[in-house]
N, C-alpha and C. Protein backbone atom coordinates (compact mmCIF):
# COMPACT_ATOMS: atom_id res chain seq x y z
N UNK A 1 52.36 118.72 137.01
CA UNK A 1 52.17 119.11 135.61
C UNK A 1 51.15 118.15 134.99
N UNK A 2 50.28 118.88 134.50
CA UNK A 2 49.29 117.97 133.33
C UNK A 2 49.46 117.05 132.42
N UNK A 3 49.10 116.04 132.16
CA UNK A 3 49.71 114.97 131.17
C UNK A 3 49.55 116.34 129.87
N UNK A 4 48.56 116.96 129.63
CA UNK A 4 48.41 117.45 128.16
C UNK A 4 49.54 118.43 127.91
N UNK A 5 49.74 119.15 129.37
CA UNK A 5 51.03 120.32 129.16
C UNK A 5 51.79 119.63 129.03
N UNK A 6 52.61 118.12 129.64
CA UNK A 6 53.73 117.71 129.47
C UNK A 6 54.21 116.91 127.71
N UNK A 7 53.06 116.92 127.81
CA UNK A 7 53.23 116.23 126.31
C UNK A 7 53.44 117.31 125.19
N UNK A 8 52.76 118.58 125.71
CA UNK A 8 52.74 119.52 124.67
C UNK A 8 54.25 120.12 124.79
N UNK A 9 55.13 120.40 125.94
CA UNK A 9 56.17 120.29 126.56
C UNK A 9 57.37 119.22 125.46
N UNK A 10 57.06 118.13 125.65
CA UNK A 10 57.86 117.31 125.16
C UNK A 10 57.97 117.31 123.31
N UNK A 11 56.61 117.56 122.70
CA UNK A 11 56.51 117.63 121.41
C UNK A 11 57.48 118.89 120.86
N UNK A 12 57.44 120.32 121.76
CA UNK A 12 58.28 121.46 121.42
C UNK A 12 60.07 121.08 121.57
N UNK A 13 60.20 120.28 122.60
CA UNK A 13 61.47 119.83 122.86
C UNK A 13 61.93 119.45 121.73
N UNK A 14 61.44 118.22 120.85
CA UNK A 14 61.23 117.49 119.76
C UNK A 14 61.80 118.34 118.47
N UNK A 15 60.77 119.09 118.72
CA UNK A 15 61.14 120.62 117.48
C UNK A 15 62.30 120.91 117.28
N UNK A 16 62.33 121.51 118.37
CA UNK A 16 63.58 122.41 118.89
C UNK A 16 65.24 121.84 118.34
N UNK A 17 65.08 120.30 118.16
CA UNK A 17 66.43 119.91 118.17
C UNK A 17 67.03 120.12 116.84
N UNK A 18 68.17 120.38 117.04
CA UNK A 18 68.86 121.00 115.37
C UNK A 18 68.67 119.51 114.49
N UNK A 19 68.91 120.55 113.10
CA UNK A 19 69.15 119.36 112.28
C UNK A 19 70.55 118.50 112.48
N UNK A 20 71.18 118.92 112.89
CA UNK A 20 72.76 118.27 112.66
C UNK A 20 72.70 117.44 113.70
N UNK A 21 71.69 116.99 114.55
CA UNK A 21 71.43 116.19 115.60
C UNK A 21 70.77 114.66 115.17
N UNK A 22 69.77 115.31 114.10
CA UNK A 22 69.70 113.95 113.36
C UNK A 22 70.54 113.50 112.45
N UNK A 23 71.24 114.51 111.72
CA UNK A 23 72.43 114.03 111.11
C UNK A 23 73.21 113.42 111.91
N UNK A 24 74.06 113.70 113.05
CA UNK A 24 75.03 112.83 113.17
C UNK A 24 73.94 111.57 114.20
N UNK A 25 72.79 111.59 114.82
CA UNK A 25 72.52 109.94 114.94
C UNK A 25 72.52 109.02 113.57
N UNK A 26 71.98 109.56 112.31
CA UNK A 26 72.05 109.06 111.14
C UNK A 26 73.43 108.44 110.71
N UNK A 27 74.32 109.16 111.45
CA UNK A 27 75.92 108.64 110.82
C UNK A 27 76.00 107.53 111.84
N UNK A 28 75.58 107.65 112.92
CA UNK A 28 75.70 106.69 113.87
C UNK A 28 74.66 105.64 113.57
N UNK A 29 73.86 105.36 112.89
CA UNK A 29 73.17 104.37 112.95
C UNK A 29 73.34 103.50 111.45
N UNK A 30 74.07 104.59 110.51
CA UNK A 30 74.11 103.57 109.63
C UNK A 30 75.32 102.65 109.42
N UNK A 31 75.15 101.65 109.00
CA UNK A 31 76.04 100.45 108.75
C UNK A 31 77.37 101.48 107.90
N UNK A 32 78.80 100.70 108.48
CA UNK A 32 79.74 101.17 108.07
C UNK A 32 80.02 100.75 106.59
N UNK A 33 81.04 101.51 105.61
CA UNK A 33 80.57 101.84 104.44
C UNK A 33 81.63 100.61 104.70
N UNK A 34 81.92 99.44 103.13
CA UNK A 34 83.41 98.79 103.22
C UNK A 34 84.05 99.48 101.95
N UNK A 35 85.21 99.53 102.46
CA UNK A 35 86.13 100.04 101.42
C UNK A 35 87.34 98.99 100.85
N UNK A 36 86.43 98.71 99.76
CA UNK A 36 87.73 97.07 99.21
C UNK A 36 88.97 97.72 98.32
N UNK A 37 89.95 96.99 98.60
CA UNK A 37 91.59 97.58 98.03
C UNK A 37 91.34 97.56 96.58
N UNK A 38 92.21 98.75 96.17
CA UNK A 38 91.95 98.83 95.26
C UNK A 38 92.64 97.66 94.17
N UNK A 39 91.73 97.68 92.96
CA UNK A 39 91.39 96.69 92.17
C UNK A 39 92.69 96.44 91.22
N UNK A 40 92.96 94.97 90.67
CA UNK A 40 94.21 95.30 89.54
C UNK A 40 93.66 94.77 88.02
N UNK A 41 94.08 94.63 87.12
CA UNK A 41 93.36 93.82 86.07
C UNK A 41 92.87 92.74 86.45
N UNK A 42 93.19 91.95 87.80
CA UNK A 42 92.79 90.89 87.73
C UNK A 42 91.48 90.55 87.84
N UNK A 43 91.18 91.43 88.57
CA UNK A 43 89.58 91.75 88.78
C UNK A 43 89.32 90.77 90.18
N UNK A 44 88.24 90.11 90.56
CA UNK A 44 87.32 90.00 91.69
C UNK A 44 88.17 88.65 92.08
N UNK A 45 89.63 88.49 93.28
CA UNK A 45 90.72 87.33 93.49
C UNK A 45 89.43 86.29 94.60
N UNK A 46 88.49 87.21 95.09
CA UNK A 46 87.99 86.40 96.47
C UNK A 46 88.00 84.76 96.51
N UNK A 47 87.26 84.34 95.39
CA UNK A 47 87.08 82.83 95.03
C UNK A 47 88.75 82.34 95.96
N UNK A 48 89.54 82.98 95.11
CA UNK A 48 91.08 82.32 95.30
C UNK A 48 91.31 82.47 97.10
N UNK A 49 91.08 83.88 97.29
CA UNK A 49 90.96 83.85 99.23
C UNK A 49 90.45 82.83 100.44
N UNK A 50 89.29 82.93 99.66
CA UNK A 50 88.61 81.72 100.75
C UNK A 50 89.06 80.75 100.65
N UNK A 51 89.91 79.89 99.53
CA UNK A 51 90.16 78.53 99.29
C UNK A 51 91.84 78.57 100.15
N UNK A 52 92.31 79.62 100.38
CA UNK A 52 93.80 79.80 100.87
C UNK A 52 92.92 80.17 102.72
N UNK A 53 92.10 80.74 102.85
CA UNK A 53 91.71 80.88 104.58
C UNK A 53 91.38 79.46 104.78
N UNK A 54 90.72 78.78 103.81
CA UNK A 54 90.59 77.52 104.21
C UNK A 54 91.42 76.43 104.58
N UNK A 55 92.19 76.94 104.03
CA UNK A 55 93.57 75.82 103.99
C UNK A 55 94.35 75.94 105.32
N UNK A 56 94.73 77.40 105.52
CA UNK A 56 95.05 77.87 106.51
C UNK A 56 94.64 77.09 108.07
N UNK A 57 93.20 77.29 107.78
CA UNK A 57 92.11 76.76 108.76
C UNK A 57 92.13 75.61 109.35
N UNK A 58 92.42 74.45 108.34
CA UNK A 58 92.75 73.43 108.44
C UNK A 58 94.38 72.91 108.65
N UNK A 59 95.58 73.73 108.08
CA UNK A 59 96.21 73.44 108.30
C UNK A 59 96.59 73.99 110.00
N UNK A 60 96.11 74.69 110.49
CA UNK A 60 96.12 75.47 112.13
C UNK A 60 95.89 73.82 112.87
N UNK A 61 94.51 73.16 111.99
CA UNK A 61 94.60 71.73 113.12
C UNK A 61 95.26 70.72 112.81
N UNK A 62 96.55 71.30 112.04
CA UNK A 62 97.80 69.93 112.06
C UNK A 62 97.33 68.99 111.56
N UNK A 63 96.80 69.06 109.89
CA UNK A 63 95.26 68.03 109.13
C UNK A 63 96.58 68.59 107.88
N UNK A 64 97.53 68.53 107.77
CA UNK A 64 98.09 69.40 106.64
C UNK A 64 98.23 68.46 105.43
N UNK A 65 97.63 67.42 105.68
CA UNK A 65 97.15 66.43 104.23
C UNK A 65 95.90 66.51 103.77
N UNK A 66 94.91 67.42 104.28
CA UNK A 66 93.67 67.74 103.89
C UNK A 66 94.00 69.30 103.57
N UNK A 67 94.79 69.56 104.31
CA UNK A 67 95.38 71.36 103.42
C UNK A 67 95.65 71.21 102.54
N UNK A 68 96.32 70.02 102.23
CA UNK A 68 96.99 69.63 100.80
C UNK A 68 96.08 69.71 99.86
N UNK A 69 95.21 69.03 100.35
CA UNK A 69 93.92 69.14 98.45
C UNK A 69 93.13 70.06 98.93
N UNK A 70 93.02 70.66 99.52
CA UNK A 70 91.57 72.20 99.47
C UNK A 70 92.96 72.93 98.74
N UNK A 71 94.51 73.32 98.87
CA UNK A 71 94.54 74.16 98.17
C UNK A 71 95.21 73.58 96.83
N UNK A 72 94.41 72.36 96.66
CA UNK A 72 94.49 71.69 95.43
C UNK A 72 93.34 72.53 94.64
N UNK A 73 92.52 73.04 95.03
CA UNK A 73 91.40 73.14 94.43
C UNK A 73 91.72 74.93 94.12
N UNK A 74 92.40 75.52 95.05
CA UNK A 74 93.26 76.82 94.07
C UNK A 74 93.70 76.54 92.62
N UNK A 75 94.80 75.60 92.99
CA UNK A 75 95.20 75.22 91.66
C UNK A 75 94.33 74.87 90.69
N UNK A 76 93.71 74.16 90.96
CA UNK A 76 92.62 73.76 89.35
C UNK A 76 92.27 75.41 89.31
N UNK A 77 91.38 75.70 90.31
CA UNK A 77 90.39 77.34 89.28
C UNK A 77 91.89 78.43 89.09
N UNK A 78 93.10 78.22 89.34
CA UNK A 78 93.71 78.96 89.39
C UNK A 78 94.25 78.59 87.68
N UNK A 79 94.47 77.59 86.90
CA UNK A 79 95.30 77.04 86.10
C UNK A 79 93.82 77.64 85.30
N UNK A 80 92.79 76.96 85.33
CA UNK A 80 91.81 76.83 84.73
C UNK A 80 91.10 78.43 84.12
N UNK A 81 91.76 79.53 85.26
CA UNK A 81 91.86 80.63 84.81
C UNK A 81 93.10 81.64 83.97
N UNK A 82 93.42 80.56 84.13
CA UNK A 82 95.45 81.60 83.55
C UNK A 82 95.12 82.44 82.34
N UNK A 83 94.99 81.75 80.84
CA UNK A 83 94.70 82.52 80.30
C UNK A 83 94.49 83.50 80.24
N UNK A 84 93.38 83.89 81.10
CA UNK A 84 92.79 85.06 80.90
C UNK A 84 93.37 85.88 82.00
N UNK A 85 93.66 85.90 83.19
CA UNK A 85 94.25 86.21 84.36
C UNK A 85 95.66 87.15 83.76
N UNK A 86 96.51 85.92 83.34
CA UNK A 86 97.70 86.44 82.67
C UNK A 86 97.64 87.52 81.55
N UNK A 87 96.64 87.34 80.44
CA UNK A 87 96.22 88.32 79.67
C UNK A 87 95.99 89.54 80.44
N UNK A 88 95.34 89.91 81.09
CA UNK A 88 94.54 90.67 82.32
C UNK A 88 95.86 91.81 82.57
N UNK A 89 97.00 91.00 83.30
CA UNK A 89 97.49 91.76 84.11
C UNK A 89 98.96 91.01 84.46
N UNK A 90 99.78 90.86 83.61
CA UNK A 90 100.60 89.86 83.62
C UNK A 90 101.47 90.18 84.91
N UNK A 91 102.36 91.18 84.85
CA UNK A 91 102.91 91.55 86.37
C UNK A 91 102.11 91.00 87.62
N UNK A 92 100.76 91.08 87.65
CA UNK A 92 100.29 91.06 89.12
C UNK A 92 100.17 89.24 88.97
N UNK A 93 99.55 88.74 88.03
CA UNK A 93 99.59 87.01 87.82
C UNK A 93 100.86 86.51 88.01
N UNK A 94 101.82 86.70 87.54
CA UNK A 94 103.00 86.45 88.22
C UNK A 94 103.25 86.34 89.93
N UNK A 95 102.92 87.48 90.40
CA UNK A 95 103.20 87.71 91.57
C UNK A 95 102.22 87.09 92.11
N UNK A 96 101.09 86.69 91.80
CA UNK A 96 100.19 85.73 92.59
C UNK A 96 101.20 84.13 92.30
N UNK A 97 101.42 84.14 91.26
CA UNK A 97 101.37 82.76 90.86
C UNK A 97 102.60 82.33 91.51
N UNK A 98 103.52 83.42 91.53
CA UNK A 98 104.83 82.69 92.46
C UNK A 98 104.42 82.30 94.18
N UNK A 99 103.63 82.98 94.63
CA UNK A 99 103.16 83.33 96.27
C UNK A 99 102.78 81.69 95.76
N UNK A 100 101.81 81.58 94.76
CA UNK A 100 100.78 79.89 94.98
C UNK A 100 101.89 78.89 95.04
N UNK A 101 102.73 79.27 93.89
CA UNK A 101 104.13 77.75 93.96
C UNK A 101 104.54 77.48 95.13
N UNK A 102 104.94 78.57 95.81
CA UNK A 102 105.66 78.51 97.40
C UNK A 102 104.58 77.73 98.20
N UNK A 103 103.11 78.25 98.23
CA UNK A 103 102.83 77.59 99.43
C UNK A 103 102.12 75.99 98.69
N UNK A 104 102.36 75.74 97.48
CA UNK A 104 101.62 74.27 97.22
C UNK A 104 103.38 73.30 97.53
N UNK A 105 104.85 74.41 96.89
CA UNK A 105 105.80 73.36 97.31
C UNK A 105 105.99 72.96 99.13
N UNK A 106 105.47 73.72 99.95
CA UNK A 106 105.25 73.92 101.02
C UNK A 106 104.61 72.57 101.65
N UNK A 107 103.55 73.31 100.98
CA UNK A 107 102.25 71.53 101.75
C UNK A 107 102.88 69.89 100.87
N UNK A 108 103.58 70.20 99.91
CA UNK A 108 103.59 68.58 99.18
C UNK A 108 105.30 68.71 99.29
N UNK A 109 106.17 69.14 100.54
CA UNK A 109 106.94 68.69 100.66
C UNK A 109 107.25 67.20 101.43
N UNK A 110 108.24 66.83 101.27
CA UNK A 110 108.32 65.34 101.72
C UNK A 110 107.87 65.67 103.32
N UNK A 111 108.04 66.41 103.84
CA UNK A 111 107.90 66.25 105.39
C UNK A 111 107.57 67.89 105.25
N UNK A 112 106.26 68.02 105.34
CA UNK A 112 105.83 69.51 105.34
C UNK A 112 106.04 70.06 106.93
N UNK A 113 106.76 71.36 107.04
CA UNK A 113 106.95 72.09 107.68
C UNK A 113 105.63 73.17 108.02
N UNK A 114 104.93 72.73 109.44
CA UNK A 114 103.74 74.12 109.76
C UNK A 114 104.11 74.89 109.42
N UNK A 115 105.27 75.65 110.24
CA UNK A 115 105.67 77.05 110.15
C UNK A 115 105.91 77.50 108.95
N UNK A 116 106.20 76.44 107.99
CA UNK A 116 106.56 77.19 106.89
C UNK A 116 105.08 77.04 105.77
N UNK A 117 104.73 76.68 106.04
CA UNK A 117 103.17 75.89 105.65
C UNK A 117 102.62 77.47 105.47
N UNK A 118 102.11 77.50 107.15
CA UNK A 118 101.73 78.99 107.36
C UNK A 118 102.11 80.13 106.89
N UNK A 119 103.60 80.06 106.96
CA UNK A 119 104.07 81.59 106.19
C UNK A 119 103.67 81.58 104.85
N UNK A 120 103.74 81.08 103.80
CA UNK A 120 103.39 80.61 102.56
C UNK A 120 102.28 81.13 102.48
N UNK A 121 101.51 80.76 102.97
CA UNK A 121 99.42 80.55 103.17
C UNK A 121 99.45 82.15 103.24
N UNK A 122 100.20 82.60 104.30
CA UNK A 122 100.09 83.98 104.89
C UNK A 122 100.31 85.37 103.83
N UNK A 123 101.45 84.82 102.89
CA UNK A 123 101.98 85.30 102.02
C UNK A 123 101.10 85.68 100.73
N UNK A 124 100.48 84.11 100.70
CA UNK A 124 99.44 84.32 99.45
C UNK A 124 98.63 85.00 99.67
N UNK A 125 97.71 85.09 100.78
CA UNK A 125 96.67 85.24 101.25
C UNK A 125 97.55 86.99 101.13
N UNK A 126 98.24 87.77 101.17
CA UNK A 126 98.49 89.20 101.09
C UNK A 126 98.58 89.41 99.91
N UNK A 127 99.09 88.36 99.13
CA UNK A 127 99.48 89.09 97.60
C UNK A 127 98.26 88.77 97.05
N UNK A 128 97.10 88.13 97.13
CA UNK A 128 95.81 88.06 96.64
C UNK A 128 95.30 89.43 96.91
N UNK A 129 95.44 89.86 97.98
CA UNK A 129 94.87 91.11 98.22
C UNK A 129 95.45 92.29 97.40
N UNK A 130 96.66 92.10 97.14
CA UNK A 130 97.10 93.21 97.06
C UNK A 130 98.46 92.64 96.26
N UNK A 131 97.89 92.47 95.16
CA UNK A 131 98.74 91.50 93.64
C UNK A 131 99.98 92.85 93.36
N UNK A 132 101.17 92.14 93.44
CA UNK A 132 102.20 93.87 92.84
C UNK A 132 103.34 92.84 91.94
N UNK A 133 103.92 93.63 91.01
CA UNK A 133 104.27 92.98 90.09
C UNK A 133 106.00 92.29 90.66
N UNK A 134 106.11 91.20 90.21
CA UNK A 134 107.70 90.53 90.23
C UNK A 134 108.71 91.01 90.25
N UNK A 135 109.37 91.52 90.88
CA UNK A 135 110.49 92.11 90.81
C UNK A 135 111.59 91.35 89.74
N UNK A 136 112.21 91.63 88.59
CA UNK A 136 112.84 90.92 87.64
C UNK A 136 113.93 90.58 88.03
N UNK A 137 114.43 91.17 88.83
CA UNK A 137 115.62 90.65 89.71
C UNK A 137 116.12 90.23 91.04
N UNK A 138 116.50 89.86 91.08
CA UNK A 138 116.62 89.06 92.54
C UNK A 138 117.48 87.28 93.35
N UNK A 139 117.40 87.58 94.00
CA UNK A 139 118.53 86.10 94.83
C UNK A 139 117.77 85.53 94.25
N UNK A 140 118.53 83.84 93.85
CA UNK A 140 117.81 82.18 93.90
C UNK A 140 117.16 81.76 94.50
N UNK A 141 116.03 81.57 93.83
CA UNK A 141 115.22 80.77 94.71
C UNK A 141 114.82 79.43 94.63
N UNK A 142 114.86 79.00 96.01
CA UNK A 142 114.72 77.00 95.71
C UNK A 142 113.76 76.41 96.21
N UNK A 143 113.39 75.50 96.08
CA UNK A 143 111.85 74.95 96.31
C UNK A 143 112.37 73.33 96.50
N UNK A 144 112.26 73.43 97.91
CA UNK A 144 112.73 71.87 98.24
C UNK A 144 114.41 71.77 98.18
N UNK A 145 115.43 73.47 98.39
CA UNK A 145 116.77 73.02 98.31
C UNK A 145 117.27 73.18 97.17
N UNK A 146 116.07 72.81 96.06
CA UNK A 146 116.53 72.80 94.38
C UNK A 146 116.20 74.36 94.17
N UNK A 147 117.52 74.98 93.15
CA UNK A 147 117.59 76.02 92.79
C UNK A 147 116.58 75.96 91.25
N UNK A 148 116.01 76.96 91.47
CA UNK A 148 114.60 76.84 90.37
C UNK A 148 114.37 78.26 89.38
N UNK A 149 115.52 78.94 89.86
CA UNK A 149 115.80 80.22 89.24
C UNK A 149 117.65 80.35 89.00
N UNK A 150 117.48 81.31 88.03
CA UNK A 150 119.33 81.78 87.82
C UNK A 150 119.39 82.49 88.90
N UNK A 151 120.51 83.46 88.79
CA UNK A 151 120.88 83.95 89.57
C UNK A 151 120.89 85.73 89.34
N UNK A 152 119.90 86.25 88.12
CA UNK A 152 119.21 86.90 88.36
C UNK A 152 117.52 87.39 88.73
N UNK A 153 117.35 85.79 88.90
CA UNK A 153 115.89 85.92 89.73
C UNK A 153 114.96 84.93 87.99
N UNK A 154 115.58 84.98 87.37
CA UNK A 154 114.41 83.94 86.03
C UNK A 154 114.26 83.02 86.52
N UNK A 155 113.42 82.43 86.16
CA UNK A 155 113.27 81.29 85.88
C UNK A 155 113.98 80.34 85.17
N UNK A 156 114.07 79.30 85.47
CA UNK A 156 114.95 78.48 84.62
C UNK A 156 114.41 77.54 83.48
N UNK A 157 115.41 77.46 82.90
CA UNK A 157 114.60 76.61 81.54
C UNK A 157 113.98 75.42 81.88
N UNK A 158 112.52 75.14 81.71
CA UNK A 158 111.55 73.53 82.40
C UNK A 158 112.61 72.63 81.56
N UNK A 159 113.04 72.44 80.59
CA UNK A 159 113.42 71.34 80.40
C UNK A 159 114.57 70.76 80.91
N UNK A 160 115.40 71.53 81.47
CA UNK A 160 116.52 71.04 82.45
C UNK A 160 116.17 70.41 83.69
N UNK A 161 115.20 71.25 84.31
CA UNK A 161 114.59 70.39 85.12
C UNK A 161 114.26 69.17 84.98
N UNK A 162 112.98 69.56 84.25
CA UNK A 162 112.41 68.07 83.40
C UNK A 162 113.34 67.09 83.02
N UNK A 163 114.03 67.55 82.09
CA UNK A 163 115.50 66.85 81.90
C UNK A 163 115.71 65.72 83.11
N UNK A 164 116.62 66.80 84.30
CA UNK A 164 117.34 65.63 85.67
C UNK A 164 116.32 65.19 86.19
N UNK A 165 115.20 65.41 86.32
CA UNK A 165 114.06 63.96 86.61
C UNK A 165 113.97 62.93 85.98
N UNK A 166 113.81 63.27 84.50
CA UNK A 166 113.88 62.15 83.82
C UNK A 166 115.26 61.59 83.77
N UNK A 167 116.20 61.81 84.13
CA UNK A 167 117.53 61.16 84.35
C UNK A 167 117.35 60.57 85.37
N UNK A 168 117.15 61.35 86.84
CA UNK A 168 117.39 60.54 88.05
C UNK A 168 116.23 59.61 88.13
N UNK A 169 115.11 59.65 87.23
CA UNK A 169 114.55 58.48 87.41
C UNK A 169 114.89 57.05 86.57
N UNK A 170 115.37 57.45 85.74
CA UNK A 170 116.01 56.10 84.91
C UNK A 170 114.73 55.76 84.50
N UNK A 171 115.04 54.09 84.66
CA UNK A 171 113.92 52.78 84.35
C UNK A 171 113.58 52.98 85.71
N UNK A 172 113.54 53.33 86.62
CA UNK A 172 112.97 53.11 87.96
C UNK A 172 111.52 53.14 87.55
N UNK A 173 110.61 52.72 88.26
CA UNK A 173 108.89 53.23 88.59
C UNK A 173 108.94 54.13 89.55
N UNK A 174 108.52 55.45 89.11
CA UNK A 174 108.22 56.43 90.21
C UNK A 174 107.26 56.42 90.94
N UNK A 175 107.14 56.76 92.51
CA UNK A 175 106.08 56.95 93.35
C UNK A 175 104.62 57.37 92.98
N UNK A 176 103.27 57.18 93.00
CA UNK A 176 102.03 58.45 92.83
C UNK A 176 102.45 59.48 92.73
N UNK A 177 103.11 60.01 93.84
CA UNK A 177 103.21 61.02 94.26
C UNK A 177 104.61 61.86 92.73
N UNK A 178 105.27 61.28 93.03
CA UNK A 178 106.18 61.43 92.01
C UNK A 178 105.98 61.65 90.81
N UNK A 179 105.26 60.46 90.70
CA UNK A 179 104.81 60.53 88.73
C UNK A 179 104.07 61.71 88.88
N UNK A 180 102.77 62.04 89.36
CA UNK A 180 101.84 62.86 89.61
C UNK A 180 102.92 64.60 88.96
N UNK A 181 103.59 64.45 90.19
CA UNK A 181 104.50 65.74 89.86
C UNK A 181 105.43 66.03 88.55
N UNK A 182 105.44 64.63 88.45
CA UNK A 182 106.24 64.79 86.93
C UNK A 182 105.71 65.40 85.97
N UNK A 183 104.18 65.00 85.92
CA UNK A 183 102.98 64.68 84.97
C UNK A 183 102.46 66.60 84.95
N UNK A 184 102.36 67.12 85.97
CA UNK A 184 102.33 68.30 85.88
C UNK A 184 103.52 69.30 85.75
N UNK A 185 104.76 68.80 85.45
CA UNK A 185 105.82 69.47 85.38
C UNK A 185 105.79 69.37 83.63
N UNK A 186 105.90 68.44 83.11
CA UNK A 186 105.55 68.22 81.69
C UNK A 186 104.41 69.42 81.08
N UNK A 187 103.51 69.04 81.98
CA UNK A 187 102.48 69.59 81.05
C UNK A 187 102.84 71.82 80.91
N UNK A 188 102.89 71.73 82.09
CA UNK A 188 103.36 73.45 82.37
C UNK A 188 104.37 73.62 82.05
N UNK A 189 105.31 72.77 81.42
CA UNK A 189 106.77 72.71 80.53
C UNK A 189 105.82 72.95 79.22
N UNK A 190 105.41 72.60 78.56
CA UNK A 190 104.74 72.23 77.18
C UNK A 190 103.56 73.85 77.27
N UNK A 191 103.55 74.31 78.09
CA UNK A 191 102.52 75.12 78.26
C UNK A 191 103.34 76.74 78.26
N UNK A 192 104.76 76.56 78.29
CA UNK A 192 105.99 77.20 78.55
C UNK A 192 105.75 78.05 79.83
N UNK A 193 105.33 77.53 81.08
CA UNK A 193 105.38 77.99 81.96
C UNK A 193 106.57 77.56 82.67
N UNK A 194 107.52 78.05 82.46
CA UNK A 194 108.46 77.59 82.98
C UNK A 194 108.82 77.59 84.54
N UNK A 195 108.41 78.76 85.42
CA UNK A 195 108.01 78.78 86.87
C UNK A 195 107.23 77.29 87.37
N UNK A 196 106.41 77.49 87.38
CA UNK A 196 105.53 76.54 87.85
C UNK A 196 105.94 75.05 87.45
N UNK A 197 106.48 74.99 85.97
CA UNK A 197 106.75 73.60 86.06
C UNK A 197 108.51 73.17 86.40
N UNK A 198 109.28 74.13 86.64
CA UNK A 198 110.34 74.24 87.97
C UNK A 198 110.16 73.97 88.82
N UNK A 199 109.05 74.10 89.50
CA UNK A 199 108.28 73.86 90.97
C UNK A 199 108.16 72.92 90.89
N UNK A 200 107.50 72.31 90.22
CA UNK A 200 106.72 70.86 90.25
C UNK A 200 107.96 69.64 90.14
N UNK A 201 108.39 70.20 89.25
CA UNK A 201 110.18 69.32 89.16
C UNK A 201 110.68 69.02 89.98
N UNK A 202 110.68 70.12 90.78
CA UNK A 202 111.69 70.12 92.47
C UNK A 202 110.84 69.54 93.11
N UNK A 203 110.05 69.95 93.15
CA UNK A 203 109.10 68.58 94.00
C UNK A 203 109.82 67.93 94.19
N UNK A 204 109.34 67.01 93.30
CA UNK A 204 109.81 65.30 92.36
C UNK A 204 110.61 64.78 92.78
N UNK A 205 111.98 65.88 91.98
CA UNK A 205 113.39 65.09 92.56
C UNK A 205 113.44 65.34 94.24
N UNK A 206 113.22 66.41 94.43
CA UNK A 206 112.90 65.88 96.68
C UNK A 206 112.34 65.10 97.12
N UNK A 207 111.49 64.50 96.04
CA UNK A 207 110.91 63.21 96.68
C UNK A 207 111.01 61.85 96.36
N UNK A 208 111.78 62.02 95.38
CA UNK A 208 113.04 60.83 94.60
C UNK A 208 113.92 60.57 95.47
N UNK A 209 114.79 61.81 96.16
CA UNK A 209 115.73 61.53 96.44
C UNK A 209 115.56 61.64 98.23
N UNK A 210 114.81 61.45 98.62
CA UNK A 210 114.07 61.34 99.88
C UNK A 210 114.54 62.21 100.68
C-alpha cells in the first residue's frame, strides 16, 4: 500500500469514529471531580484538620509531648475563633468542642495513654468532618476519672470544680503544669464555658493528686 493511500486510509478511519468515543476518552482523561461533605454553619473546619493529622503524625512516633503543643495550637485558633463559630452553629461547635476536650485531656494526662491518645485524635479528626449536634442526654462523662458532667449528660457547674481545686490546693504552690490548668479553667469559668473549663479542672486535680 502507498504511503498516500494509507494515510488517506487512516485520516477516514479518524472520521469515522463516533462522537461518544471522544466523549467517553474525555471522561477518562479528565481529573476526578472532589466532592467535599457537606457544609455546616461552621463553614471551611480544614485549618482545624491539618493541626489534628499533625498531631496524630507525631503522636504515631511516640513524640506525644510534641503532640502536646501542635494540638496546642488547635486550641488557640480554636478559642480564638469561638465567638463566632458558636454564633454560626451552636449544636455542631459543641460537638466539635467536646471531641477537642477529650483529645487535649488525653495528651496532658499525667501519663498519656497512645491508644487512647489516638482514639481521641481519630474522633476529632471525624467530627471536624462531619460536625453533628450533642446529644443533650447521656451517661457521665469523666476526664481523668473526674466526673465532669451530671448524670444527664450537662455539664457541670465550673465553679465546683474550680471550687475543689482551689480547696485541694490549699496554700500549697501548684506545679506549671497545674497552675497553667488552673489558669485556663478560671478563665473559661468566667467566660461561662462551663465544659471546657470542667476539663481543664480535671486535669489539675489528676495532676495534684498524682
Amino acid at each position: 500500500m502507498t504511503k498516500p493511500l494509507r494515510n488517506l486510509l487512516l485520516s477516514a478511519a479518524l472520521i469515522a469514529v463516533p462522537a461518544t468515543g471522544f466523549a467517553l476518552a474525555e471522561i477518562y482523561m479528565s481529573p476526578p471531580v472532589s466532592h467535599e461533605a457537606a457544609a455546616t454553619g461552621l463553614g471551611d473546619l480544614s485549618a482545624y484538620s491539618d493541626i489534628v493529622r499533625d498531631t496524630r503524625n507525631i503522636a504515631a512516633r511516640g513524640d506525644l509531648v510534641a503532640a502536646e503543643r501542635r494540638i496546642a495550637d488547635l486550641e488557640t485558633l480554636w478559642d480564638d475563633s469561638e465567638s463566632t463559630l458558636r454564633a454560626a452553629d451552636r449544636a455542631a461547635w459543641t460537638s466539635v468542642d467536646d471531641a477537642a476536650d477529650a483529645a487535649f485531656a488525653a495528651l496532658r494526662g499525667h501519663t498519656p495513654d497512645p491508644v487512647k491518645v489516638e482514639a481521641t485524635l481519630v474522633n476529632l479528626q471525624d467530627i471536624l468532618a462531619h460536625p453533628v449536634a450533642a446529644t443533650a442526654n447521656g451517661p457521665l462523662r469523666y476526664v481523668e476519672g473526674i466526673a465532669v458532667t451530671d448524670d444527664t449528660g450537662h455539664a457541670l457547674p465550673c465553679e465546683d470544680l474550680v471550687g475543689q481545686l482551689r480547696t485541694e490546693l490549699g496554700a500549697a504552690a501548684p506545679s506549671a503544669a497545674v497552675a497553667d490548668l488552673q489558669s485556663k479553667a478560671l478563665e473559661r469559668c468566667n467566660a461561662d464555658d462551663d465544659a471546657r473549663a470542667d476539663a481543664f479542672a480535671a486535669q489539675a486535680l489528676a495532676q495534684l493528686r498524682g
